[in-house]
C-alpha atoms as a PDB file:
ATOM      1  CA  UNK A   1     -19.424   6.767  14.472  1.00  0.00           C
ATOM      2  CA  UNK A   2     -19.379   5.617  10.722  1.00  0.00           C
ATOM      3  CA  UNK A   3     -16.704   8.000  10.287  1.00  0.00           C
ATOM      4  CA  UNK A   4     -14.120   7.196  12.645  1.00  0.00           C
ATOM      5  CA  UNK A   5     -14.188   3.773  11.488  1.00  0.00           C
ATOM      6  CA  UNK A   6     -13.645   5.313   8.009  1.00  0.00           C
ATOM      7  CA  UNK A   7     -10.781   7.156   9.320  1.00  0.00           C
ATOM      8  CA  UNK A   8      -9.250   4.048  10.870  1.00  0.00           C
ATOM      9  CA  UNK A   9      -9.359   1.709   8.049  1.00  0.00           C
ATOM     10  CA  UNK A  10      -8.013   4.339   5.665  1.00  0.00           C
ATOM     11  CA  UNK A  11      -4.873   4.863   8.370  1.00  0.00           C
ATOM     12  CA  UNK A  12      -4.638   1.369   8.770  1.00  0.00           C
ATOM     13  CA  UNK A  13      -4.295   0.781   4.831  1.00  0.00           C
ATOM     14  CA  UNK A  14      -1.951   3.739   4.437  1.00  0.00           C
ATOM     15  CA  UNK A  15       0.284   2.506   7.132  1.00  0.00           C
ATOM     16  CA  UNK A  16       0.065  -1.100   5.697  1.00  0.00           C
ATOM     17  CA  UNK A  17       0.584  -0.320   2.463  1.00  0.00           C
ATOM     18  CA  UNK A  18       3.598   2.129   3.367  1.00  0.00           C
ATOM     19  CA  UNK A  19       5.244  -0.509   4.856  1.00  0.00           C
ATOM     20  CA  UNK A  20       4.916  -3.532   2.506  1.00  0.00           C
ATOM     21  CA  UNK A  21       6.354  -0.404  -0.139  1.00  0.00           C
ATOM     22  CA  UNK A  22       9.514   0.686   1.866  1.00  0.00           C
ATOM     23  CA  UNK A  23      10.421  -3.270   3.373  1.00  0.00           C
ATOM     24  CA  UNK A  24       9.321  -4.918   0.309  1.00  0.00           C
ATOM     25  CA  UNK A  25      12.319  -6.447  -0.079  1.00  0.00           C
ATOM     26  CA  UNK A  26      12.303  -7.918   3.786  1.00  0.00           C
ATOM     27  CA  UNK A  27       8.978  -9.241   3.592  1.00  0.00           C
ATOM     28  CA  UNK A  28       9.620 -11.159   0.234  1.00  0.00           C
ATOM     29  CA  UNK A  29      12.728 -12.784   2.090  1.00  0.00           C
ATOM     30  CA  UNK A  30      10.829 -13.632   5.370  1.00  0.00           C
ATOM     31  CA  UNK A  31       7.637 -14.995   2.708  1.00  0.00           C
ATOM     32  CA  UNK A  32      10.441 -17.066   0.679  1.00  0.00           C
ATOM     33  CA  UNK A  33      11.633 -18.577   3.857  1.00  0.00           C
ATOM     34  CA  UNK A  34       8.020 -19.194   5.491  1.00  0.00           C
ATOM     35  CA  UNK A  35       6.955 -21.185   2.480  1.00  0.00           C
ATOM     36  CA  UNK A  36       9.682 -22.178   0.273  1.00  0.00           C
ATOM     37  CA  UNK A  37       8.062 -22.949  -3.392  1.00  0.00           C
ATOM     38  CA  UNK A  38       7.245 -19.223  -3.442  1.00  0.00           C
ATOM     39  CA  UNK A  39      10.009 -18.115  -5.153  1.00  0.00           C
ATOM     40  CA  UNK A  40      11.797 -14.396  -4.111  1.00  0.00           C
ATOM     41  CA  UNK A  41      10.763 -13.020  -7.243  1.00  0.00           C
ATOM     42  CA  UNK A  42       7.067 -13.737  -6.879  1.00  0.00           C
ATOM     43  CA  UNK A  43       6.825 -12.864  -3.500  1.00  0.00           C
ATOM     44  CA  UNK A  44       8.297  -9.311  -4.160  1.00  0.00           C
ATOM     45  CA  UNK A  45       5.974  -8.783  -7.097  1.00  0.00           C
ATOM     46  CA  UNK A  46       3.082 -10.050  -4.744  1.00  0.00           C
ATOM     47  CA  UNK A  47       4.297  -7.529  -1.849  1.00  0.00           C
ATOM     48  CA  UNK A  48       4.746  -4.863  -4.503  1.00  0.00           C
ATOM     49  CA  UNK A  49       1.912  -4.652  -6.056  1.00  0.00           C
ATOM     50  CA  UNK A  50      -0.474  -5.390  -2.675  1.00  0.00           C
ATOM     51  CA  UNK A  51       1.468  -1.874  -1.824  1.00  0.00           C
ATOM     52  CA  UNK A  52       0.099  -0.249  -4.986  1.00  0.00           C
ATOM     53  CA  UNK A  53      -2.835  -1.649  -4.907  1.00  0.00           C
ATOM     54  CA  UNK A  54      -3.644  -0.338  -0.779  1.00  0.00           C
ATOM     55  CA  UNK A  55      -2.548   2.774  -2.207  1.00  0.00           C
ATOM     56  CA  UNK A  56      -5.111   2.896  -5.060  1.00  0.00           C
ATOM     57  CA  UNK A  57      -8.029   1.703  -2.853  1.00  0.00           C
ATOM     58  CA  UNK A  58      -7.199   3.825  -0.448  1.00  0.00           C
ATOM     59  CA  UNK A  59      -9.217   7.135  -2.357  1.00  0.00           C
ATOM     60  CA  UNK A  60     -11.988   4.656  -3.305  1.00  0.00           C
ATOM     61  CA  UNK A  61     -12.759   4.024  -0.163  1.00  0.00           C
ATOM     62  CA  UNK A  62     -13.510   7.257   0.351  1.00  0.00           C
ATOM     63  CA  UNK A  63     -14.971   8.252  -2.780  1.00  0.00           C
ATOM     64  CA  UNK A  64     -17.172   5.221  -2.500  1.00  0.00           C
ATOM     65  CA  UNK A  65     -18.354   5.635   1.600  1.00  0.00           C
ATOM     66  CA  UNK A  66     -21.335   8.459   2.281  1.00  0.00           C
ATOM     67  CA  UNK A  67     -19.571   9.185   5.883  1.00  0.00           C
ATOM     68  CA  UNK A  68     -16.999  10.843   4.673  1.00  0.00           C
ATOM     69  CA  UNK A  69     -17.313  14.516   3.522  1.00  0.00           C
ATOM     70  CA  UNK A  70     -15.311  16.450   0.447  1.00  0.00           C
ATOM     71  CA  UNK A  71     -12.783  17.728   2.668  1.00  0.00           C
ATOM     72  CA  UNK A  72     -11.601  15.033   4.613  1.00  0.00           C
ATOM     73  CA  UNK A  73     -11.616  13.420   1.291  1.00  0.00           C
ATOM     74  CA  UNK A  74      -9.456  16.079  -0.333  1.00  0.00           C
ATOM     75  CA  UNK A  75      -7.061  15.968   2.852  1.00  0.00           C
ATOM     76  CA  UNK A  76      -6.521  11.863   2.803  1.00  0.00           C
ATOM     77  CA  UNK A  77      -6.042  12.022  -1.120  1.00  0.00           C
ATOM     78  CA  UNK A  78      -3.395  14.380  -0.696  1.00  0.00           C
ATOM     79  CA  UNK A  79      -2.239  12.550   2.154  1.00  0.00           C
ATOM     80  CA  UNK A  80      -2.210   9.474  -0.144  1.00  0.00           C
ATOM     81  CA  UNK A  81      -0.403  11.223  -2.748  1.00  0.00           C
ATOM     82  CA  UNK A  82       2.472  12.819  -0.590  1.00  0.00           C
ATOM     83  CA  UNK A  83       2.965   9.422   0.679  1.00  0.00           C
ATOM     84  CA  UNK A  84       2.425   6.704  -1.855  1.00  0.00           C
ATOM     85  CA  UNK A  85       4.253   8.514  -4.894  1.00  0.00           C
ATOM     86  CA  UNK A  86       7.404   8.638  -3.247  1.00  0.00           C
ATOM     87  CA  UNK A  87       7.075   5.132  -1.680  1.00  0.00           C
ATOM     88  CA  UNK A  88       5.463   3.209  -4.970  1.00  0.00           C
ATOM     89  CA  UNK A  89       7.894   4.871  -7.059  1.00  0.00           C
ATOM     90  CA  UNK A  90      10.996   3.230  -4.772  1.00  0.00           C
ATOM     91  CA  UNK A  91       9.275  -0.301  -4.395  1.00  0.00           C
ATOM     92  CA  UNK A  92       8.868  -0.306  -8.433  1.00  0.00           C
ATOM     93  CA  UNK A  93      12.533   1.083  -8.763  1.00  0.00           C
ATOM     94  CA  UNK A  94      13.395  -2.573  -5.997  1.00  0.00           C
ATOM     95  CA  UNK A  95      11.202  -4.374  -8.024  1.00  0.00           C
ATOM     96  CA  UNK A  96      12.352  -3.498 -11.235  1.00  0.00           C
ATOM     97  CA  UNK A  97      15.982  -3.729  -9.855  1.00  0.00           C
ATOM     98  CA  UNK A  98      14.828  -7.719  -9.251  1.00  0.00           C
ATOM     99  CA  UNK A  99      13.572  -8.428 -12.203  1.00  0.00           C
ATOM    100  CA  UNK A 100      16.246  -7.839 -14.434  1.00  0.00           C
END
C-alpha cells in the first residue's frame, strides 16, 4: 500500500516537472498575464527551476522512503535521467535564451 502511493507521487512529479520543463515558456506567459507585477523573466526562472528542482527530488524521494526497494529505485532513477536530462537541458537552453 505504502508503495503504490510512492509510485504515484514519483509519476505525478515526473510528469509535473516534465511539463513545466518542455512549456516553460507558456506557463511564464499565462503566470505574467494572471498576475501582472510578476514580470516574464521571473516567472520563467520560477517555472524553470521548480522543473529542476521536481527532477532532483524526484530520486530523494526514493532514496529517502523505506517502501521502496533497490530496484524500483534503480529503474525510476534511470527513468529520471532519460527524461529530465534531455528536458532540463532545453528549459535552461529557453531560459538562458531569455535572459540575455
Amino acid at each position: 500500500m505504502k508503495a503504490s502511493i510512492i509510485y504515484f507521487i514519483v509519476t505525478f512529479c515526473l510528469i509535473m516537472a516534465s511539463l513545466f520543463g518542455l512549456f516553460g515558456q507558456d506557463l511564464a506567459y499565462a503566470i505574467n498575464a494572471y498576475v501582472p507585477a510578476v514580470t516574464l523573466t521571473t516567472a520563467i526562472t520560477l517555472v524553470t527551476f521548480t522543473s529542476i528542482g521536481i527532477y532532483i527530488m524526484i530520486p530523494l524521494i526514493c532514496w529517502i522512503s523505506k517502501h521502496v526497494k533497490r530496484r524500483a529505485f534503480m529503474i525510476i532513477t534511470r527513468i529520471n535521467c532519460i527524461l529530465g536530462l534531455p528536458i532540463s537541458i532545453w528549459s535552461l537552453f529557453v531560459w538562458v535564451m531569455w535572459m540575455g
